[in-house]
N, C-alpha and C. Protein backbone atom coordinates (compact mmCIF):
# COMPACT_ATOMS: atom_id res chain seq x y z
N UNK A 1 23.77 -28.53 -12.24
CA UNK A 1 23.26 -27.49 -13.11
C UNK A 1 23.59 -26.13 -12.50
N UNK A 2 24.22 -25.03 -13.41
CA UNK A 2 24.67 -24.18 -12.48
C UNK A 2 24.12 -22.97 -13.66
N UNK A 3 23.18 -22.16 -12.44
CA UNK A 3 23.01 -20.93 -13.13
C UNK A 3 23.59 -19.69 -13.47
N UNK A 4 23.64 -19.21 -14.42
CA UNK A 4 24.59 -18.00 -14.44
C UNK A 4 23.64 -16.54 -14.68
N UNK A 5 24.25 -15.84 -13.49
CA UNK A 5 23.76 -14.94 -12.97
C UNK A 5 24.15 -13.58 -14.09
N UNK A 6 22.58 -13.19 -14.35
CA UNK A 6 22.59 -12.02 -15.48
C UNK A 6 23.24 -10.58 -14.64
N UNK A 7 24.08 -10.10 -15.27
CA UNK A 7 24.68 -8.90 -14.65
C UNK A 7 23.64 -7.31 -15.37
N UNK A 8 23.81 -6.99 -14.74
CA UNK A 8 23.22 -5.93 -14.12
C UNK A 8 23.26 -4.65 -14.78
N UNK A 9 22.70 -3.71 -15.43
CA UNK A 9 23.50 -3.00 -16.38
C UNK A 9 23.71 -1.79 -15.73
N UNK A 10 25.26 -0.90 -16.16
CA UNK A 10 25.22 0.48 -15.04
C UNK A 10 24.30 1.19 -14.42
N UNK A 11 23.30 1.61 -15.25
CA UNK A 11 22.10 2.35 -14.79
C UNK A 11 21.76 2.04 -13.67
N UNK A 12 21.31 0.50 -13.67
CA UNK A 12 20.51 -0.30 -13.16
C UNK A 12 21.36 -0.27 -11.90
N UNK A 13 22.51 -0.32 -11.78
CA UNK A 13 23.55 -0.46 -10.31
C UNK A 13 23.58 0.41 -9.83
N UNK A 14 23.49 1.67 -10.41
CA UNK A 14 23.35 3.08 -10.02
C UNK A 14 22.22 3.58 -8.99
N UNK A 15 20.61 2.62 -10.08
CA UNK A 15 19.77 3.37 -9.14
C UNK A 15 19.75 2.93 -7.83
N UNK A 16 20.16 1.34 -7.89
CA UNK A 16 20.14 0.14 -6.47
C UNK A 16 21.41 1.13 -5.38
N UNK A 17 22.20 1.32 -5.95
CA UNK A 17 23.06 1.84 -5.16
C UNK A 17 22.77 3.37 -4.08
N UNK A 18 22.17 4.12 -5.41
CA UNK A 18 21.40 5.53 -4.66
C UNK A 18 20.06 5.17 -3.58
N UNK A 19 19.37 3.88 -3.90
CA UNK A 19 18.37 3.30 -3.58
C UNK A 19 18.63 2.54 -2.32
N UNK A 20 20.26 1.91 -2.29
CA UNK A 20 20.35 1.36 -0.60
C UNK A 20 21.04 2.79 0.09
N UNK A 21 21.47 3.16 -0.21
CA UNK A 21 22.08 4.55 0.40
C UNK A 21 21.21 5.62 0.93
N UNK A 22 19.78 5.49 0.44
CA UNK A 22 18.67 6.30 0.81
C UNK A 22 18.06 5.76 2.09
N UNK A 23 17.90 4.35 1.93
CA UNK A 23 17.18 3.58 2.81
C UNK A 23 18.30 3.48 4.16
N UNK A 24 19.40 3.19 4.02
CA UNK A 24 20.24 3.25 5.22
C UNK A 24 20.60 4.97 6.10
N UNK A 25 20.49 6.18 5.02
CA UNK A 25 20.43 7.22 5.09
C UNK A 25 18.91 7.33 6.59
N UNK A 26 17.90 7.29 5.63
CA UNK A 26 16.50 7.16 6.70
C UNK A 26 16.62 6.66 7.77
N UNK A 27 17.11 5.37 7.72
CA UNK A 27 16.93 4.15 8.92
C UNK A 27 18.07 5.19 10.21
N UNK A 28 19.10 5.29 9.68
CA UNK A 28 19.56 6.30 10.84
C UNK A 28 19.40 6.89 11.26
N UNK A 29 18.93 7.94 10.32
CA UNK A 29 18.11 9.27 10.83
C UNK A 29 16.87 9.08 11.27
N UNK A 30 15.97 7.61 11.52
CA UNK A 30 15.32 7.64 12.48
C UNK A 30 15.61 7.17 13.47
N UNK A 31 16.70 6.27 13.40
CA UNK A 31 16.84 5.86 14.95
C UNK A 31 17.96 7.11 15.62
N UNK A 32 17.66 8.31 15.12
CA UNK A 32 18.89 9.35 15.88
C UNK A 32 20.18 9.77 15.60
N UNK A 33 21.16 8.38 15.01
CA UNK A 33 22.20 8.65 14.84
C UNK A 33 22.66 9.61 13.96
N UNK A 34 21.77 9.87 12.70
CA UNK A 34 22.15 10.98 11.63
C UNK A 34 21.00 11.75 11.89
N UNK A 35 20.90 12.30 13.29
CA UNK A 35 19.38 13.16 13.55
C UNK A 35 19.99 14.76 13.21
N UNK A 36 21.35 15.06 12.66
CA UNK A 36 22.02 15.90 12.58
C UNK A 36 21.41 16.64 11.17
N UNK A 37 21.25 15.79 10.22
CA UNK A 37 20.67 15.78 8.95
C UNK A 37 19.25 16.41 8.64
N UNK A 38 19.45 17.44 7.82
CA UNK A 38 18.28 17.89 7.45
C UNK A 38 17.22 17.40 6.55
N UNK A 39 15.93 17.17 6.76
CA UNK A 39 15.15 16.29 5.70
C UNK A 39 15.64 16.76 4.58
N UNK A 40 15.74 17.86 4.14
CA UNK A 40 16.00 17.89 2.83
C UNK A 40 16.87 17.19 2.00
N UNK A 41 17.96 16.71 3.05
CA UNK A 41 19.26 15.44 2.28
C UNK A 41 18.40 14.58 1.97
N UNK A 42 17.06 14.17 2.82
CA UNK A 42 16.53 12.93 2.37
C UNK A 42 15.71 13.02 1.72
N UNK A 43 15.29 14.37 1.28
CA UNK A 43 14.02 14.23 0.09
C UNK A 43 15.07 14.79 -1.46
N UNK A 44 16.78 15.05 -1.16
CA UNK A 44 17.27 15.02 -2.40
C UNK A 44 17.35 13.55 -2.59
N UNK A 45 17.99 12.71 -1.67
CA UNK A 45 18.34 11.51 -1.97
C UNK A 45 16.96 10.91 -2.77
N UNK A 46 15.80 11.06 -2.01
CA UNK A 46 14.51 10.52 -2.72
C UNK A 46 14.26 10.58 -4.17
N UNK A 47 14.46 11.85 -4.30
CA UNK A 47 14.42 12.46 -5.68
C UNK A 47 15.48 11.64 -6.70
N UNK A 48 17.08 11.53 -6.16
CA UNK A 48 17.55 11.51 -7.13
C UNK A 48 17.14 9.73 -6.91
N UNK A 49 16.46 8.82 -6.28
CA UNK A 49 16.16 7.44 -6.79
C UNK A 49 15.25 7.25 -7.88
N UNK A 50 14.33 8.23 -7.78
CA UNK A 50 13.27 8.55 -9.05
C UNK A 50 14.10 8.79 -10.34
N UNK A 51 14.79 9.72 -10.16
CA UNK A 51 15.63 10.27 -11.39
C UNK A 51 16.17 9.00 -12.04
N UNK A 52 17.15 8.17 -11.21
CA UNK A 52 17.88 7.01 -11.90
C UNK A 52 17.51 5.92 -11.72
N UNK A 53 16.17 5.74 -11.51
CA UNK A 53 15.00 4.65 -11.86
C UNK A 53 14.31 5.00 -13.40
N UNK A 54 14.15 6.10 -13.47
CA UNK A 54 13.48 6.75 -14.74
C UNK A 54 14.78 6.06 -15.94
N UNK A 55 15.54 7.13 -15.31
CA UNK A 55 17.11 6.93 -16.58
C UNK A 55 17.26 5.34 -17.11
N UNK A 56 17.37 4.62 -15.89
CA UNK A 56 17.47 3.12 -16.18
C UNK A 56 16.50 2.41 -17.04
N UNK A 57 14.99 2.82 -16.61
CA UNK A 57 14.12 2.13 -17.50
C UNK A 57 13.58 2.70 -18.15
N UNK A 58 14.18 3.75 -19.01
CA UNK A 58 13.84 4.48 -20.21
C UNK A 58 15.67 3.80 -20.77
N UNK A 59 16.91 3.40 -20.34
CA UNK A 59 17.82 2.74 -20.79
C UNK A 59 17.44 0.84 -21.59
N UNK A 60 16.47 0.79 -20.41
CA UNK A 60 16.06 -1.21 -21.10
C UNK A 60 15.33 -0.65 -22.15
N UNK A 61 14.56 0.62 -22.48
CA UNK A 61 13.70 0.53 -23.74
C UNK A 61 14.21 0.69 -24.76
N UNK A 62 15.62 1.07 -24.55
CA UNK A 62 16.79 1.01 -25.98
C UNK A 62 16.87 -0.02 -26.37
């Protein structure tokens, strides 16, 4: 029996994508390596996961 895996719709890849890019963004910049970085990259990045979390699931209510 083989399941087939529901794909994903742009939005939705978008926000996951801004959403691992934030989290790997942080994780460096706490362990030092991107200690170069000003919080503010990471409270845009924050922001824009909200933004294209919103976009996406105001997109499934179409």
């Amino acid at each position: 029996m083989s399941r087939r895996l529901r794909r994903l719709q742009p939005a939705t890849q978008i926000f996951l994508g801004f959403l691992a890019f934030t989290a790997v963004v942080w994780l460096l910049r706490g362990l030092g390596i991107l200690s170069f970085l000003p919080g503010a990259v990471i409270w845009i990045l924050i922001l824009l996961c909200f933004g294209t979390g919103i976009f996406s699931s105001l997109q499934k209510m179409r």
